[in-house]
Structures are given as C-alpha cells and as structure tokens.
C-alpha atoms as a PDB file:
ATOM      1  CA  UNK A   1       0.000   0.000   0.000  1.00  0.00           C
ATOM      2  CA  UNK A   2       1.601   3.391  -1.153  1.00  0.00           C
ATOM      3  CA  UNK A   3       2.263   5.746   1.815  1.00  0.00           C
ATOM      4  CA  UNK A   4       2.720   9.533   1.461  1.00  0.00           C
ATOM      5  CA  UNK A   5       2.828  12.808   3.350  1.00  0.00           C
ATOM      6  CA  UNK A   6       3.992  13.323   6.646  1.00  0.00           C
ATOM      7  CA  UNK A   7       4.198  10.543  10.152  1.00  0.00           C
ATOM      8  CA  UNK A   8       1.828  12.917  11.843  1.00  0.00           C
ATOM      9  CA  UNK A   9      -0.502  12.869   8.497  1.00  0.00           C
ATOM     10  CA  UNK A  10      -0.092  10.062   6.018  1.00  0.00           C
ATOM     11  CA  UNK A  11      -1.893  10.053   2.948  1.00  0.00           C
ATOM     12  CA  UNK A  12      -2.423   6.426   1.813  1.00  0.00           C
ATOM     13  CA  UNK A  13      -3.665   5.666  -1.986  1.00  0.00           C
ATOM     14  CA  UNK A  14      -5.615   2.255  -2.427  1.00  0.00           C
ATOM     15  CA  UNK A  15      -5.751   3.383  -6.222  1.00  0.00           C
ATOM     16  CA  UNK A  16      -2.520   1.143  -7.499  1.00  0.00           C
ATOM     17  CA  UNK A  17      -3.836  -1.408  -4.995  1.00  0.00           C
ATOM     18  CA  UNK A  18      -7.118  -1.988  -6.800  1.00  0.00           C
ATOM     19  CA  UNK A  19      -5.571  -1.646 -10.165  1.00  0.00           C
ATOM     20  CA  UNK A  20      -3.033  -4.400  -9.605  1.00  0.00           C
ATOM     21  CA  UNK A  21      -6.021  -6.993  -8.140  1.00  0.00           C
ATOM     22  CA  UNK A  22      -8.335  -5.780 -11.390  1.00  0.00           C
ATOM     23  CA  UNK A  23      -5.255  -6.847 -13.286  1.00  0.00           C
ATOM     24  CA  UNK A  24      -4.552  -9.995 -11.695  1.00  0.00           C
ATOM     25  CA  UNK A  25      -8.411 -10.720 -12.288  1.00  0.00           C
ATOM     26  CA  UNK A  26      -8.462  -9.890 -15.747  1.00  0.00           C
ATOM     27  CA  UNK A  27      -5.149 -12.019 -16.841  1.00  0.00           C
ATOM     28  CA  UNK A  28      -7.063 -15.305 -14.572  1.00  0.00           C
ATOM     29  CA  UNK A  29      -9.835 -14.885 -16.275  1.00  0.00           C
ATOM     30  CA  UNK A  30      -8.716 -14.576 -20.058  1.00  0.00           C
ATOM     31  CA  UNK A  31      -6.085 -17.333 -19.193  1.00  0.00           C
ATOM     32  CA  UNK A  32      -8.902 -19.558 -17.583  1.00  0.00           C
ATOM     33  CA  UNK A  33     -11.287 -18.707 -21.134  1.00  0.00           C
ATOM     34  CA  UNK A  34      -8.189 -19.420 -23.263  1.00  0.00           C
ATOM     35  CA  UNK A  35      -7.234 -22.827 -22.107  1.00  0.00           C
ATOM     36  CA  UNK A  36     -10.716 -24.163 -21.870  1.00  0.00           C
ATOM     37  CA  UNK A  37     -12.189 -22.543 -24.975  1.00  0.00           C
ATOM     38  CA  UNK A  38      -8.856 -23.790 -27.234  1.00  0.00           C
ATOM     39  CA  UNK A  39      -7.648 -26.234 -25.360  1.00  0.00           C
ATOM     40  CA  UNK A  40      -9.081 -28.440 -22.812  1.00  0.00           C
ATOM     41  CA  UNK A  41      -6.393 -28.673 -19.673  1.00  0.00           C
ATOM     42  CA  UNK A  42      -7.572 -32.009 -18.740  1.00  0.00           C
ATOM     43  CA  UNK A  43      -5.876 -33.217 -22.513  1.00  0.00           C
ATOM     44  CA  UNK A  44      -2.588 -31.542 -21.471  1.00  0.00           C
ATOM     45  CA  UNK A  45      -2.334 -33.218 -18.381  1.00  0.00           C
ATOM     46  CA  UNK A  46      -3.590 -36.814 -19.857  1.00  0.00           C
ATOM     47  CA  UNK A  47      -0.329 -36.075 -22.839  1.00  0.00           C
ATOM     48  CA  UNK A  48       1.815 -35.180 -19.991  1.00  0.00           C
ATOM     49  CA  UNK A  49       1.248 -38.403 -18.149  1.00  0.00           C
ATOM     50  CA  UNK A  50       1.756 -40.343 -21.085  1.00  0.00           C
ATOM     51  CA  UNK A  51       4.935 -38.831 -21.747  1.00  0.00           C
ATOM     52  CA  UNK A  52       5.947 -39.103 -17.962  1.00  0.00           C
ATOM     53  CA  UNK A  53       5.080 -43.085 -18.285  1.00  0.00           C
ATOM     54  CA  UNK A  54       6.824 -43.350 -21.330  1.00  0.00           C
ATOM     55  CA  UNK A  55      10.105 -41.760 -20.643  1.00  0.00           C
ATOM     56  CA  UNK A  56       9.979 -43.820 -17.374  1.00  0.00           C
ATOM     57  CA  UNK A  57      13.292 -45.693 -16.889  1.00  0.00           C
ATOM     58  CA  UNK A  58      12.237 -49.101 -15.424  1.00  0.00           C
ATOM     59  CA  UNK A  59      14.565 -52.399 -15.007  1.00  0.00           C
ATOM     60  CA  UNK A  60      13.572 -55.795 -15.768  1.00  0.00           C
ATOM     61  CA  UNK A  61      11.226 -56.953 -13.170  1.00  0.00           C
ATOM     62  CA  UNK A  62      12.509 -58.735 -10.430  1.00  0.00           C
ATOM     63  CA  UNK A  63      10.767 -62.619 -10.568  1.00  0.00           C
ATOM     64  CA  UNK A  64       8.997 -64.529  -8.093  1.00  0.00           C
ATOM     65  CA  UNK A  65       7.580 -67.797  -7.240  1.00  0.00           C
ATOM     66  CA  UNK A  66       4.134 -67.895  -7.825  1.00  0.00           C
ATOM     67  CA  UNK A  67       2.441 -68.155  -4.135  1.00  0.00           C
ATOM     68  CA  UNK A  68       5.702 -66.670  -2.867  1.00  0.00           C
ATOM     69  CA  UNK A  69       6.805 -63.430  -1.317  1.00  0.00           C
ATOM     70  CA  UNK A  70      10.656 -64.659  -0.551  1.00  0.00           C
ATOM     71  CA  UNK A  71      13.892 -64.087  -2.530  1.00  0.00           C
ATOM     72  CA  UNK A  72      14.870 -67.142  -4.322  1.00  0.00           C
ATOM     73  CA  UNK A  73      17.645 -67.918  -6.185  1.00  0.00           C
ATOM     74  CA  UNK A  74      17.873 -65.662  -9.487  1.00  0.00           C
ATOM     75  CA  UNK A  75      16.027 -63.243  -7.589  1.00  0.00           C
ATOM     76  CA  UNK A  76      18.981 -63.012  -5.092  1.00  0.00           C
ATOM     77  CA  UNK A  77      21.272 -62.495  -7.620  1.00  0.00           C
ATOM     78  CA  UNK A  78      19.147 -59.890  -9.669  1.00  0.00           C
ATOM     79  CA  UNK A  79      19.143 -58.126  -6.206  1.00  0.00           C
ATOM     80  CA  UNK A  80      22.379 -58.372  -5.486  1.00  0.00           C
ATOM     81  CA  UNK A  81      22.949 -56.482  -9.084  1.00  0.00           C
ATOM     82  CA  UNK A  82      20.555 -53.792  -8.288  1.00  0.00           C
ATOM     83  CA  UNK A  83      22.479 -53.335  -4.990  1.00  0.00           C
ATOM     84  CA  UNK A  84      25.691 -52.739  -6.451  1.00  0.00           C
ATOM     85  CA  UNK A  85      24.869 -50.758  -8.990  1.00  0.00           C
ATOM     86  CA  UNK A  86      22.722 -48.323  -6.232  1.00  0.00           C
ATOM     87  CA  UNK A  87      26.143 -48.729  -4.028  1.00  0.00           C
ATOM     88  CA  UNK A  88      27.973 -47.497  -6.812  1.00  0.00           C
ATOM     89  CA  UNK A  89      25.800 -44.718  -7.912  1.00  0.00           C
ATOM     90  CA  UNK A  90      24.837 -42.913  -4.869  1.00  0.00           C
ATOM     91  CA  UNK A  91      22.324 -40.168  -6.395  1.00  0.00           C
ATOM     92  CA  UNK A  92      19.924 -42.991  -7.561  1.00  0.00           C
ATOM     93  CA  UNK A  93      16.655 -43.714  -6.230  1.00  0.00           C
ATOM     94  CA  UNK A  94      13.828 -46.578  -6.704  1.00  0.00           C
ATOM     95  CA  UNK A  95      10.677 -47.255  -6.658  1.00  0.00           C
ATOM     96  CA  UNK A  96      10.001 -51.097  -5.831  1.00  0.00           C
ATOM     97  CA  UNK A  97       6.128 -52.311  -6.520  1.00  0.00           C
ATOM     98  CA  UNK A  98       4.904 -55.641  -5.719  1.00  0.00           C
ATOM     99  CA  UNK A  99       2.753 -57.539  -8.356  1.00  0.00           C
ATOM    100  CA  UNK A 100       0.541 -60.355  -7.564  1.00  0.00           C
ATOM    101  CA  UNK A 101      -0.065 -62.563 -10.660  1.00  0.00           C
ATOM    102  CA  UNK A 102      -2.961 -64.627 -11.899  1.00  0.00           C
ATOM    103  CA  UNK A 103      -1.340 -67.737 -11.116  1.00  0.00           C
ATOM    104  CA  UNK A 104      -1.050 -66.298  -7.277  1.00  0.00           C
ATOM    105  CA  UNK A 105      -4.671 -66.169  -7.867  1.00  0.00           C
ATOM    106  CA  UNK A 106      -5.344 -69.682  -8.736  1.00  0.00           C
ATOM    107  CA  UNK A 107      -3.082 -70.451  -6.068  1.00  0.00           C
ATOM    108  CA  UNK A 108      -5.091 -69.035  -3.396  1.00  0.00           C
ATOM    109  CA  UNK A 109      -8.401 -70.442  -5.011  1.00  0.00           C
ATOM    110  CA  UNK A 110      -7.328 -73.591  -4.878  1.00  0.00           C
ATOM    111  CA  UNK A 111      -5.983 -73.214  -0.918  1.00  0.00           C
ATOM    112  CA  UNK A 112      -9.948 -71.899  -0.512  1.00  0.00           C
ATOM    113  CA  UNK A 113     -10.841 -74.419  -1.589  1.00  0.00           C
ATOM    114  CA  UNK A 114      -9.099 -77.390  -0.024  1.00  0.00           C
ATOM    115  CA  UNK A 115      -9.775 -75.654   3.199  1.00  0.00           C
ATOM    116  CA  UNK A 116     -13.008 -75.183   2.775  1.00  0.00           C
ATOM    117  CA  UNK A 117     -13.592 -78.467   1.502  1.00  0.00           C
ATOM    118  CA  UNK A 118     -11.711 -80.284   4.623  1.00  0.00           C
ATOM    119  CA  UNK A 119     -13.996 -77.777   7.315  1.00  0.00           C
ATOM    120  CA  UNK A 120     -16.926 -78.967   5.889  1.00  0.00           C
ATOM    121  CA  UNK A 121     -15.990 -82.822   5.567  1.00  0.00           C
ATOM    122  CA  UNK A 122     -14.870 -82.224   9.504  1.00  0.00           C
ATOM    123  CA  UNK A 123     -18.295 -80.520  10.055  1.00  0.00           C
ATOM    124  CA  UNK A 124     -20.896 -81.146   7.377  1.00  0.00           C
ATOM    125  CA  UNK A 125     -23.104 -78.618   8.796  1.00  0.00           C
ATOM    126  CA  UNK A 126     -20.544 -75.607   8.450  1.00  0.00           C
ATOM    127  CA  UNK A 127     -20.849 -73.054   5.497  1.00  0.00           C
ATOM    128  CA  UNK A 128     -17.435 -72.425   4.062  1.00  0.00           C
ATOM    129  CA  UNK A 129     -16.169 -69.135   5.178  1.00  0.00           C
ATOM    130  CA  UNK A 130     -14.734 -66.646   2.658  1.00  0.00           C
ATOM    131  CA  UNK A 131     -15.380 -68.434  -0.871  1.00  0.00           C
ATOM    132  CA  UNK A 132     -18.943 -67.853  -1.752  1.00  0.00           C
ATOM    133  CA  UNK A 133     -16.913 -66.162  -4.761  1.00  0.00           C
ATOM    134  CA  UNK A 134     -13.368 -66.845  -6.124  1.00  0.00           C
ATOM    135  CA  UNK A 135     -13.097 -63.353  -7.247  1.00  0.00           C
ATOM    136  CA  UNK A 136     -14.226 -62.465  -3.497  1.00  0.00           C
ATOM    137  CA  UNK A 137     -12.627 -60.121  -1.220  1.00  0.00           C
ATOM    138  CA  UNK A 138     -10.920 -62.883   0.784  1.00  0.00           C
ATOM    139  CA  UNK A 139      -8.365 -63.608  -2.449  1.00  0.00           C
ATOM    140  CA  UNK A 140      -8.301 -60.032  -3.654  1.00  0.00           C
ATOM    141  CA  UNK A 141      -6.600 -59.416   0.143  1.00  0.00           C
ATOM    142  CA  UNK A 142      -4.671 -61.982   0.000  1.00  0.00           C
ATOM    143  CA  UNK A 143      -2.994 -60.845  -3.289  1.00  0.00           C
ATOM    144  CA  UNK A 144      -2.773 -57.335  -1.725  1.00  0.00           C
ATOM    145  CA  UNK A 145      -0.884 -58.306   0.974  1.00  0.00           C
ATOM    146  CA  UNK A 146       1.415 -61.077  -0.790  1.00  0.00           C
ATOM    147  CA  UNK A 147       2.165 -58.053  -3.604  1.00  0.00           C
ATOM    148  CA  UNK A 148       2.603 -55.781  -0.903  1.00  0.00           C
ATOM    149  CA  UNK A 149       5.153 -58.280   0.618  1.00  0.00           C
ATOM    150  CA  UNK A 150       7.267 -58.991  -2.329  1.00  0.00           C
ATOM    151  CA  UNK A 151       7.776 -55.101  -2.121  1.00  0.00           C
ATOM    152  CA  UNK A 152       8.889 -55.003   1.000  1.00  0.00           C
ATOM    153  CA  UNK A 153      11.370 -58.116   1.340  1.00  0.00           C
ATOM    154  CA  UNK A 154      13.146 -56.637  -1.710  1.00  0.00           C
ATOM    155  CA  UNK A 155      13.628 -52.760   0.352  1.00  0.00           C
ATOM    156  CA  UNK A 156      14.568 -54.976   3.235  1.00  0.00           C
ATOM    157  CA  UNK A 157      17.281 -57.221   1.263  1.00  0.00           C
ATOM    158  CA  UNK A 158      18.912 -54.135  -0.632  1.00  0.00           C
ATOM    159  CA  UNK A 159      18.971 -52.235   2.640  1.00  0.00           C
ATOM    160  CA  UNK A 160      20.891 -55.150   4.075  1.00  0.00           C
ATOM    161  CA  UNK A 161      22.990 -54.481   1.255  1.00  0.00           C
ATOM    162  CA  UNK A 162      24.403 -51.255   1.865  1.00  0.00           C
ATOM    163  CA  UNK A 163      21.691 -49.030   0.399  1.00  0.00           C
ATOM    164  CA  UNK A 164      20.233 -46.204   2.315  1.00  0.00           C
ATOM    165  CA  UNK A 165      16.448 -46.877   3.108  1.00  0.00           C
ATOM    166  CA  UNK A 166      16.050 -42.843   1.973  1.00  0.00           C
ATOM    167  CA  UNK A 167      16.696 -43.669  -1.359  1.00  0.00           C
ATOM    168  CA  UNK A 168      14.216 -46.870  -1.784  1.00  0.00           C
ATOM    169  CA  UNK A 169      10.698 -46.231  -2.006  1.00  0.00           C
ATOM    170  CA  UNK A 170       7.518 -48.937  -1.816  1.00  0.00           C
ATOM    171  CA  UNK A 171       4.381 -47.942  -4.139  1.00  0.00           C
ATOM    172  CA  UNK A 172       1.183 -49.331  -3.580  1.00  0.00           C
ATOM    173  CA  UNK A 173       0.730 -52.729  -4.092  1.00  0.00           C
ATOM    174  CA  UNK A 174      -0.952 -54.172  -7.878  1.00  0.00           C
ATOM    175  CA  UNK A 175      -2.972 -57.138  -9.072  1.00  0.00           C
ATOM    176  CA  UNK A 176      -2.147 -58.093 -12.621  1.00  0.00           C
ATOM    177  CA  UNK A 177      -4.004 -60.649 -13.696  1.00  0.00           C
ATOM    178  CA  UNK A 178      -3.513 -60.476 -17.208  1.00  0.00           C
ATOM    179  CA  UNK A 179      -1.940 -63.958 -18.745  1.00  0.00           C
ATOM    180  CA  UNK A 180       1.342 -62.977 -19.423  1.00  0.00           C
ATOM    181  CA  UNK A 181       1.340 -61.587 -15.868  1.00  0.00           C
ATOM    182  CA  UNK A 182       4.333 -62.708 -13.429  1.00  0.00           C
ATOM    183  CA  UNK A 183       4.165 -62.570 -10.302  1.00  0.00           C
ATOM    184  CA  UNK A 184       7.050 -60.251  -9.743  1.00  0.00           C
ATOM    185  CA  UNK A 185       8.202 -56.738  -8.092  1.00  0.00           C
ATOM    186  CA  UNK A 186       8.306 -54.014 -10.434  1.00  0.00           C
ATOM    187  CA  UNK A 187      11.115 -51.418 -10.334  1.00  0.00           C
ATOM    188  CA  UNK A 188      11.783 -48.233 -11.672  1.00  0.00           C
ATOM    189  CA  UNK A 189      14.184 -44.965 -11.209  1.00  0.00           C
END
C-alpha cells in the first residue's frame, strides 16, 4: 500500500492497490477462457502423463515364485545387481512395486478351496467361510498383501545391502491378472 505525506498525516492511496487486483483478475480470467475454450487442460495433463510413463526408466522386473513373497535364487542375484549398482551410484533412487499374478490367484483359489472343503468334511453342517466367490474379497486381500510383501522383502534385502532406506521407495501394491502376468516386483528410477 503506497504511503505519502507526513508521520503525523499520512496520505495512503488504495488506487494502485485496486488496479493491480483488477489486473490480476483480468489475466485469470482470459487465461482460464483461453485454455478451456482452445484447449481443454484435462488433454494436457492426460499427454503429460503419457509422456511421464513413457520416458519412465524401469529395469527388468525382479521374478517370483508364484504363491511366494521370498527371494529365491535368481532373484537373489538380480538383487544383489541392483544393490551394487545403487552402491555405486549414490544419487539414484527406486521405486520397488509388488505384483501379484494370476497364477497367485489360482493359487489361493485352490488353498480356498481345499480348506473349505476339509472344514466342511470335519463338520458337514458348516458353510465355508470366505469363498462364496473366487473373485471375493478374501483372495483379492490376500494378493494385496502377498504383492505388498514382495515389495517389502526386496527394500529390506537391498537395505541389508548397503543401500540407504532414503533412497528406496515402496508404491502401492498391484494385481495383474492379465496372462502374461508374473508374479514379480516391479522397479523403476
């Protein structure tokens, strides 16, 4: 706010005040018309995703047993790759995301299922719990939290590596159940 005259009697002037917010307002407003009259913002920002996802540098993904959230054998030794290489290159940082596969899926069904079945032959009056549905909520959990633990057993074995826990980061965990789907932790810079 502009201040003029003398301590005992200022003279204040809102004028430039109330020009600069009429300004402000104006440039919004033609700004706001111009990208949603020419072009929509939500299309920018869908192209700008894209291009985010496509220029994404990702590693092969880390493999696996079906049913299983521990390090095996290749797996170790894929791990132990991706730790040196992060030991060697201190400014990187990853993003690890656990995948549950449809073969995980089946898995579980079938486990359902047998435990279902030997409840009821104990107990021929018991409902089975939890498998009204196969595609239920019961399996859809269980993939959660087997994706979500593949995730985190592969922060936990490159932090026992050397790597600094700051510099790993776990996304939420996925359920791809297409049929080329592995079950498998995804990782990416």
């Amino acid at each position: 706010l502009p201040v003029e005259g003398y301590l005992a009697k200022p003279e204040f002037s809102i004028s430039g005040v109330v020009n600069l917010a009429l300004t402000n307002a104006l440039k919004s407003a033609a700004m706001s018309y111009v990208s949603n009259a020419l072009q929509p913002l939500g299309t920018i920002l869908l192209v700008r995703d894209l291009i985010n996802k496509a220029t994404e540098v990702r590693f092969q993904p880390l493999e696996f047993t079906p049913g299983s959230g521990e390090l095996e054998g290749p797996g170790i030794e894929y791990a132990d790759k991706i730790a040196t290489l992060l030991n060697d290159r201190q400014e990187l940082k990853l993003t690890l995301c656990g995948v549950s596969s449809g073969v995980d899926k089946t898995l579980f069904e079938q486990r359902l299922k047998a435990e279902a079945k030997a409840r009821q032959d104990k107990n021929k009056k018991a409902k089975p719990a939890g498998v009204e549905s196969p595609d239920g909520a019961v399996v859809k959990t269980q993939l959660l939290g087997l994706a979500e633990k593949r995730g985190v057993v592969v922060k936990a074995y490159l932090i026992e590596k050397g790597v600094a826990e700051v510099r790993l980061f776990n996304c939420r965990p996925m359920i791809d159940l297409e049929k080329e789907g592995k079950a498998r932790v995804d990782i990416s810079l």
